[in-house]
PDB file of N, CA and C in Angstrom:
ATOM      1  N   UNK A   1     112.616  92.022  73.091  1.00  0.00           N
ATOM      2  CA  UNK A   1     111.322  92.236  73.706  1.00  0.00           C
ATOM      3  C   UNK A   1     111.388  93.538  74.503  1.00  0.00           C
ATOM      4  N   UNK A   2     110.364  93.857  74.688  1.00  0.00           N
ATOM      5  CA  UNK A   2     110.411  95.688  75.140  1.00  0.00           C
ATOM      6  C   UNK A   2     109.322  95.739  76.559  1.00  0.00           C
ATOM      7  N   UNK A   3     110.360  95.973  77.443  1.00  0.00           N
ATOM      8  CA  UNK A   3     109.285  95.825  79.016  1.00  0.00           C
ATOM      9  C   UNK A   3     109.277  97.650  78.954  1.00  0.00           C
ATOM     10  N   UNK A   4     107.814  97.507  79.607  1.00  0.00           N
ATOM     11  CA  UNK A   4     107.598  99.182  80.040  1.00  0.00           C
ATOM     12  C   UNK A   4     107.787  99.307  81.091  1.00  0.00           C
ATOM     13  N   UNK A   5     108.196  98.489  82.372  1.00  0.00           N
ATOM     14  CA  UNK A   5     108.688  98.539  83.632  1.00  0.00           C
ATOM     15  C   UNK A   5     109.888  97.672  84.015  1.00  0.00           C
ATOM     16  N   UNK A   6     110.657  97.982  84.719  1.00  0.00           N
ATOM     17  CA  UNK A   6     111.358  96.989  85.295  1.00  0.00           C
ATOM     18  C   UNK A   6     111.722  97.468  86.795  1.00  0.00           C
ATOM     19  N   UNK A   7     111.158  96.801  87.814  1.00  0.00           N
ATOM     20  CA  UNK A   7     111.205  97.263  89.181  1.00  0.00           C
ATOM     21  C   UNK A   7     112.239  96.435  89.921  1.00  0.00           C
ATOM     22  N   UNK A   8     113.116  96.459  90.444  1.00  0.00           N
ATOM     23  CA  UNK A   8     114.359  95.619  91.006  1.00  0.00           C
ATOM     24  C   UNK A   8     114.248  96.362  92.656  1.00  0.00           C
ATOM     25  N   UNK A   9     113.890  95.332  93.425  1.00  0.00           N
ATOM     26  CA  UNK A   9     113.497  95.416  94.429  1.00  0.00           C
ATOM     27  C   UNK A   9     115.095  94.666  96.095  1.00  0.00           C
ATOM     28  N   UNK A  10     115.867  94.753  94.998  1.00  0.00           N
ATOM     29  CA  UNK A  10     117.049  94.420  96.065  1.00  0.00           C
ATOM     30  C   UNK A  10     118.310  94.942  95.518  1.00  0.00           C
ATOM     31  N   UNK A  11     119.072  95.496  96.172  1.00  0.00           N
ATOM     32  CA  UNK A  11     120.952  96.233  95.424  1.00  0.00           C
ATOM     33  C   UNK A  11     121.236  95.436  94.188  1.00  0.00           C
ATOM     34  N   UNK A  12     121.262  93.625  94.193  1.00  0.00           N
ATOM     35  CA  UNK A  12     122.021  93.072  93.704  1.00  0.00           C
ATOM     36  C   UNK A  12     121.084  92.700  92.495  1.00  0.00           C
ATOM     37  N   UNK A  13     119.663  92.955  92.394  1.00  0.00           N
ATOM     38  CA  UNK A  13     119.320  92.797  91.227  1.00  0.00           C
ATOM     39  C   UNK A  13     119.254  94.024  90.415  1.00  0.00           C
ATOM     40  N   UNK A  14     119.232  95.214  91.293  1.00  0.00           N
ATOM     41  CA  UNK A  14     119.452  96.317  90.614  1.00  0.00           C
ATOM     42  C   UNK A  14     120.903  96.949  89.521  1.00  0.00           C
ATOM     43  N   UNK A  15     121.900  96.015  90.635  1.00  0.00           N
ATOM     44  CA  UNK A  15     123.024  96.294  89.942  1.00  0.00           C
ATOM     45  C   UNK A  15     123.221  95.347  88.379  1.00  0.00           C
ATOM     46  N   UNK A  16     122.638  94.097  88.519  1.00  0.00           N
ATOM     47  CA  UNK A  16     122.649  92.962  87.171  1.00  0.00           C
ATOM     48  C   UNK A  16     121.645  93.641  86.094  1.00  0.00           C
ATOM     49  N   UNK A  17     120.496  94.040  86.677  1.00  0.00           N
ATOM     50  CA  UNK A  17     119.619  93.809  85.581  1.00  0.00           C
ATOM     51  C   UNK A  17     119.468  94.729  84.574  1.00  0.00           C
ATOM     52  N   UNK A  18     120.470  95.719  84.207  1.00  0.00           N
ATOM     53  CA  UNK A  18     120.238  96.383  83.696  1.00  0.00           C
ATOM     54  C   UNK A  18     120.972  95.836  82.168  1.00  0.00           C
ATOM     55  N   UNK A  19     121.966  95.023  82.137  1.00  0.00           N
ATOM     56  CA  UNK A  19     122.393  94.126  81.189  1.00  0.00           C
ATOM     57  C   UNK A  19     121.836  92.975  81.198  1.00  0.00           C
ATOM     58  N   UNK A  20     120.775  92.396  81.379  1.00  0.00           N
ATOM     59  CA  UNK A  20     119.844  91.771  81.102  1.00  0.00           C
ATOM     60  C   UNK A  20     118.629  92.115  80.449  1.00  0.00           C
ATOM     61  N   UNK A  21     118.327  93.723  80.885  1.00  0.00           N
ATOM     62  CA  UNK A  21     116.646  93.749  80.491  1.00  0.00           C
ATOM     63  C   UNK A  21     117.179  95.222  79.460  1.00  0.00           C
ATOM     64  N   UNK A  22     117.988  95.087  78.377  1.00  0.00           N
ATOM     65  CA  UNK A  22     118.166  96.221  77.483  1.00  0.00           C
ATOM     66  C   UNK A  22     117.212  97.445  77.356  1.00  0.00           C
ATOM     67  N   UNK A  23     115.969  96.892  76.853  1.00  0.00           N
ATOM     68  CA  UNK A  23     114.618  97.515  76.281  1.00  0.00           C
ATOM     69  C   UNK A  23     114.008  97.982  77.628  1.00  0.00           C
ATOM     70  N   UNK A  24     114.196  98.642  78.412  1.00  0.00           N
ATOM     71  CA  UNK A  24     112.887  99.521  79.631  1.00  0.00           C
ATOM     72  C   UNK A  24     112.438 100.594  78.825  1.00  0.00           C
ATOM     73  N   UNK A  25     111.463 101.162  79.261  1.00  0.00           N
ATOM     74  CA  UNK A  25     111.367 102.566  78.950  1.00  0.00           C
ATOM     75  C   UNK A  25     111.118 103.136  80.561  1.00  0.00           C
ATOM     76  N   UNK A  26     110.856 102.032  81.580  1.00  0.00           N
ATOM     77  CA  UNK A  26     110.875 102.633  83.132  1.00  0.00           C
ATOM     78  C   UNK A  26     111.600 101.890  84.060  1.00  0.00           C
ATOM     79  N   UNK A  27     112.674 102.526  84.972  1.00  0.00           N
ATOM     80  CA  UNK A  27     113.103 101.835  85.740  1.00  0.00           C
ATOM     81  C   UNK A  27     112.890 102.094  87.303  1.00  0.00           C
ATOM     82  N   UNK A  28     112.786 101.130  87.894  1.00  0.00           N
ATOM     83  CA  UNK A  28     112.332 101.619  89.373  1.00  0.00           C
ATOM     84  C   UNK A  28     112.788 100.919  90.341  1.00  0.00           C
ATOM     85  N   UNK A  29     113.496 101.751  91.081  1.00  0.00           N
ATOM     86  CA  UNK A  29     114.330 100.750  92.306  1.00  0.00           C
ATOM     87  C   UNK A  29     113.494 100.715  93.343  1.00  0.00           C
ATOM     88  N   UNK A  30     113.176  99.853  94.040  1.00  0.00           N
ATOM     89  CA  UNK A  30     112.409  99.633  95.671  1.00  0.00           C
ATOM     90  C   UNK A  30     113.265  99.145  96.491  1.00  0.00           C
ATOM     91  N   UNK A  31     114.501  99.256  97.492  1.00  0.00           N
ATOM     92  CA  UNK A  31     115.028  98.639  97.891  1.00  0.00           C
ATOM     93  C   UNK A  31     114.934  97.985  99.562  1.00  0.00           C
ATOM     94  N   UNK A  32     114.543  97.053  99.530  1.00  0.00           N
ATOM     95  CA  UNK A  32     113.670  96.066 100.435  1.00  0.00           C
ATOM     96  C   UNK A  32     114.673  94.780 101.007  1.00  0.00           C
ATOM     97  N   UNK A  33     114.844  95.233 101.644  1.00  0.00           N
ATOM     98  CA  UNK A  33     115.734  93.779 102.532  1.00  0.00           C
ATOM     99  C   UNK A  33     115.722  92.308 101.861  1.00  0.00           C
ATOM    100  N   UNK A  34     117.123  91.700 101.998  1.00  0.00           N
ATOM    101  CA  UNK A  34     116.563  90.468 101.550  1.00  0.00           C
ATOM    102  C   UNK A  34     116.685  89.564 102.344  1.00  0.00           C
ATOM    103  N   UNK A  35     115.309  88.300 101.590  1.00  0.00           N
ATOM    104  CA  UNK A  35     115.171  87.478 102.678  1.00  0.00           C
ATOM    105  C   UNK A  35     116.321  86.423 103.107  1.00  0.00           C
ATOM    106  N   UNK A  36     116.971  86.427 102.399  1.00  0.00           N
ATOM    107  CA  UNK A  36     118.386  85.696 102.515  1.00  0.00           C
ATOM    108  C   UNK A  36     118.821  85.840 103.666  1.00  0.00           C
ATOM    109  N   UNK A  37     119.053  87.008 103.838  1.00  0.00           N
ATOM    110  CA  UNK A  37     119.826  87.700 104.740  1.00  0.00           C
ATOM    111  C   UNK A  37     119.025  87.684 106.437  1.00  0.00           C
ATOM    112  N   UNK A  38     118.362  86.936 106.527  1.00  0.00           N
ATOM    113  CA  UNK A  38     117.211  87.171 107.726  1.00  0.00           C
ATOM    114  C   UNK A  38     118.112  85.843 108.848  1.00  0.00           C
ATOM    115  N   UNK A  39     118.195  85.980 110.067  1.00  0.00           N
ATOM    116  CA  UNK A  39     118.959  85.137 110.526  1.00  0.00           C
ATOM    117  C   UNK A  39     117.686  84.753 111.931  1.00  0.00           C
ATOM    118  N   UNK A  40     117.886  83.772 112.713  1.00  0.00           N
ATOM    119  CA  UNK A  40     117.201  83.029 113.280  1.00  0.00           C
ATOM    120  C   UNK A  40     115.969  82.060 113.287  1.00  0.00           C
ATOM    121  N   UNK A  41     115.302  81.464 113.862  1.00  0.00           N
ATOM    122  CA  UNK A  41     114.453  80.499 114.477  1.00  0.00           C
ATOM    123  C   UNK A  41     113.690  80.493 112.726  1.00  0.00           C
ATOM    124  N   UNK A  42     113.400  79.101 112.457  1.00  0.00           N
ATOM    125  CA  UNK A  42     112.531  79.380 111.007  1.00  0.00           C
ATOM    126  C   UNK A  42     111.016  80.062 111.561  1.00  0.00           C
ATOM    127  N   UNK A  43     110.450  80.609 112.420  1.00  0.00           N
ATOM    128  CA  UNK A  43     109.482  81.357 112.612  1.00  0.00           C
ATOM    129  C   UNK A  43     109.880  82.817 112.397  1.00  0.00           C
ATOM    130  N   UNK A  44     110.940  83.112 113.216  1.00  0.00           N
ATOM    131  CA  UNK A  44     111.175  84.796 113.375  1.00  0.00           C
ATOM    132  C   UNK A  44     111.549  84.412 111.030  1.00  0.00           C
ATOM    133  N   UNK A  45     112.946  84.236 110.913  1.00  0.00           N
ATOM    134  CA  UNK A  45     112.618  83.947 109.959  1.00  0.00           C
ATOM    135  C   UNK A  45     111.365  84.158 108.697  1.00  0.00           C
ATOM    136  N   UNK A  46     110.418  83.512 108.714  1.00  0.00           N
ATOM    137  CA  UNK A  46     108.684  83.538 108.106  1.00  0.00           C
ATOM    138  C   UNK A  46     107.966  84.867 108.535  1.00  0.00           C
ATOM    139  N   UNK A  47     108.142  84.947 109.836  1.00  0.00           N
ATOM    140  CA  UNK A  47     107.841  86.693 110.457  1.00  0.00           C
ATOM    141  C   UNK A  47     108.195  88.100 109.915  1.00  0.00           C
ATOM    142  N   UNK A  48     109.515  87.666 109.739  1.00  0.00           N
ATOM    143  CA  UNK A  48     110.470  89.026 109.038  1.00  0.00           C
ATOM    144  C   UNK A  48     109.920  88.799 107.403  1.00  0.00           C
ATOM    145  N   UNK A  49     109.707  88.030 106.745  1.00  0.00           N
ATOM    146  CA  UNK A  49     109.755  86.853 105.559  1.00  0.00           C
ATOM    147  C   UNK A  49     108.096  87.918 104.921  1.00  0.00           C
ATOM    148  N   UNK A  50     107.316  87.621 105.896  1.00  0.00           N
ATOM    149  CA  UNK A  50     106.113  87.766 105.577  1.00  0.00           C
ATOM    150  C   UNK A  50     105.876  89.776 106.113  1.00  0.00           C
ATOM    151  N   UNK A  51     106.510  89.984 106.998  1.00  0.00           N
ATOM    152  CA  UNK A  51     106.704  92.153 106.735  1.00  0.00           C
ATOM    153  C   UNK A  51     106.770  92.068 105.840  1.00  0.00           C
ATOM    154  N   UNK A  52     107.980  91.738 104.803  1.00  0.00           N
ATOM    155  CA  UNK A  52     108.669  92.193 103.886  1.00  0.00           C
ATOM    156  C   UNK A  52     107.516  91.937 102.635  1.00  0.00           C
ATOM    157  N   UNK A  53     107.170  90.781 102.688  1.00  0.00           N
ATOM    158  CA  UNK A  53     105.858  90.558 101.770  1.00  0.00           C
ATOM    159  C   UNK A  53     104.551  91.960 101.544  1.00  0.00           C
ATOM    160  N   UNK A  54     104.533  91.848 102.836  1.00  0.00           N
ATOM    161  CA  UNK A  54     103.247  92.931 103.150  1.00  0.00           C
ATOM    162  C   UNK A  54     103.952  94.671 102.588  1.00  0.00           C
ATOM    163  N   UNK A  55     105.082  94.671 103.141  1.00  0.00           N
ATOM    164  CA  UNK A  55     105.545  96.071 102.686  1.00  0.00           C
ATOM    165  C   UNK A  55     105.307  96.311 101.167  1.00  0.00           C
ATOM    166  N   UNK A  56     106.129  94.849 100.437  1.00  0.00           N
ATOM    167  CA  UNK A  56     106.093  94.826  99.069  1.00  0.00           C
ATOM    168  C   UNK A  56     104.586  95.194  98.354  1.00  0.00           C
ATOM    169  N   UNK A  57     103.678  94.331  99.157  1.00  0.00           N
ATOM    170  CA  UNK A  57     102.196  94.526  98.922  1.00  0.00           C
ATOM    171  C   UNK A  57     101.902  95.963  98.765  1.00  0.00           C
ATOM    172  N   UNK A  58     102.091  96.994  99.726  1.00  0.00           N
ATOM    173  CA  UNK A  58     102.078  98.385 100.022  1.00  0.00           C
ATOM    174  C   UNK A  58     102.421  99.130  99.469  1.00  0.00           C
ATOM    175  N   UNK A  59     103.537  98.533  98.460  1.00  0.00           N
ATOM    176  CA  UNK A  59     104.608  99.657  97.787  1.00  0.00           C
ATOM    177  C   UNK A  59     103.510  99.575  96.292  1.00  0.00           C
ATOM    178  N   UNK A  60     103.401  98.028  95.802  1.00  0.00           N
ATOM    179  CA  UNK A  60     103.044  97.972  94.904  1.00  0.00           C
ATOM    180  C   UNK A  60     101.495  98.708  94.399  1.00  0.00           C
ATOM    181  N   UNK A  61     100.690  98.354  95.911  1.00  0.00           N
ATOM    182  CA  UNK A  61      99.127  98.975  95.447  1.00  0.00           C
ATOM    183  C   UNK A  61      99.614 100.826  95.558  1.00  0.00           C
ATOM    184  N   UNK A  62     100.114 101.581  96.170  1.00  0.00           N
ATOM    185  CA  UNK A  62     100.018 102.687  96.588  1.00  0.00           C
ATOM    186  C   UNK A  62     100.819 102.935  94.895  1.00  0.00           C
ATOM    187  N   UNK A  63     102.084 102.504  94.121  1.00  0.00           N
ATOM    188  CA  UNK A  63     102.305 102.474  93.036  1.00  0.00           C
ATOM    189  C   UNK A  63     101.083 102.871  92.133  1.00  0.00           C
ATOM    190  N   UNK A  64     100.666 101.650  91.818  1.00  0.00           N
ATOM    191  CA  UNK A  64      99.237 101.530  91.210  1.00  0.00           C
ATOM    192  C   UNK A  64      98.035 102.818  91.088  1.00  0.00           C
ATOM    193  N   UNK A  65      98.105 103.227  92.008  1.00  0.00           N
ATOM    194  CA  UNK A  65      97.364 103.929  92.489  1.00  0.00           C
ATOM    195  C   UNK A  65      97.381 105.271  92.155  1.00  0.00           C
ATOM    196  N   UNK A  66      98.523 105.291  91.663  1.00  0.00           N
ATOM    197  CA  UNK A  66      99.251 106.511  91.371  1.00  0.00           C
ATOM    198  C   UNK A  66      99.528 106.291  89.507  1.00  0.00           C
ATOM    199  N   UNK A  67      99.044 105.181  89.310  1.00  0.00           N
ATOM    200  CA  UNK A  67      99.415 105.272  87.654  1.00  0.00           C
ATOM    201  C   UNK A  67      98.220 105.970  86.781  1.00  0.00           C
ATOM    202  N   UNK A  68      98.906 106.690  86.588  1.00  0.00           N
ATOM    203  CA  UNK A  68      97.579 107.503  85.083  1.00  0.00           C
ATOM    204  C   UNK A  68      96.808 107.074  84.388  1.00  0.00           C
ATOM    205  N   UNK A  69      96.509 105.647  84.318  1.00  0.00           N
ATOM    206  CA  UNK A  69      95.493 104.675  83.471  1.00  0.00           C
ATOM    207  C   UNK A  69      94.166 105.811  82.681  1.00  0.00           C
TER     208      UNK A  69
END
């Protein structure tokens, strides 16, 4: 199967996926904290949880935005 994007948005999927997803014709790293890695209270937690959401949101429309359609 043949993806025209593949965006890997953390080190460790960036480093796997490239022997997984053979067929790109685009690759694009975003590298964005992971939520794994977020330590305290399950609020701060959901807080940090939900930036990271919104950034992702940001990266993706301003992306978009920028595609040649």
């Amino acid at each position: 199967m043949h993806f025209g994007y593949l965006i890997t948005v953390c080190a460790q999927a960036e480093e796997k996926c490239p022997s997984t997803f053979p067929d790109i014709s685009n690759r694009l790293f975003w590298d964005f904290e992971n939520p794994d890695s977020f330590v305290g209270s399950e609020e701060t937690k959901l807080e940090k949880l939900r930036e990271i959401r919104d950034q992702l949101k940001q990266k993706i429309t301003k992306w978009l935005a920028e595609q040649p359609y």
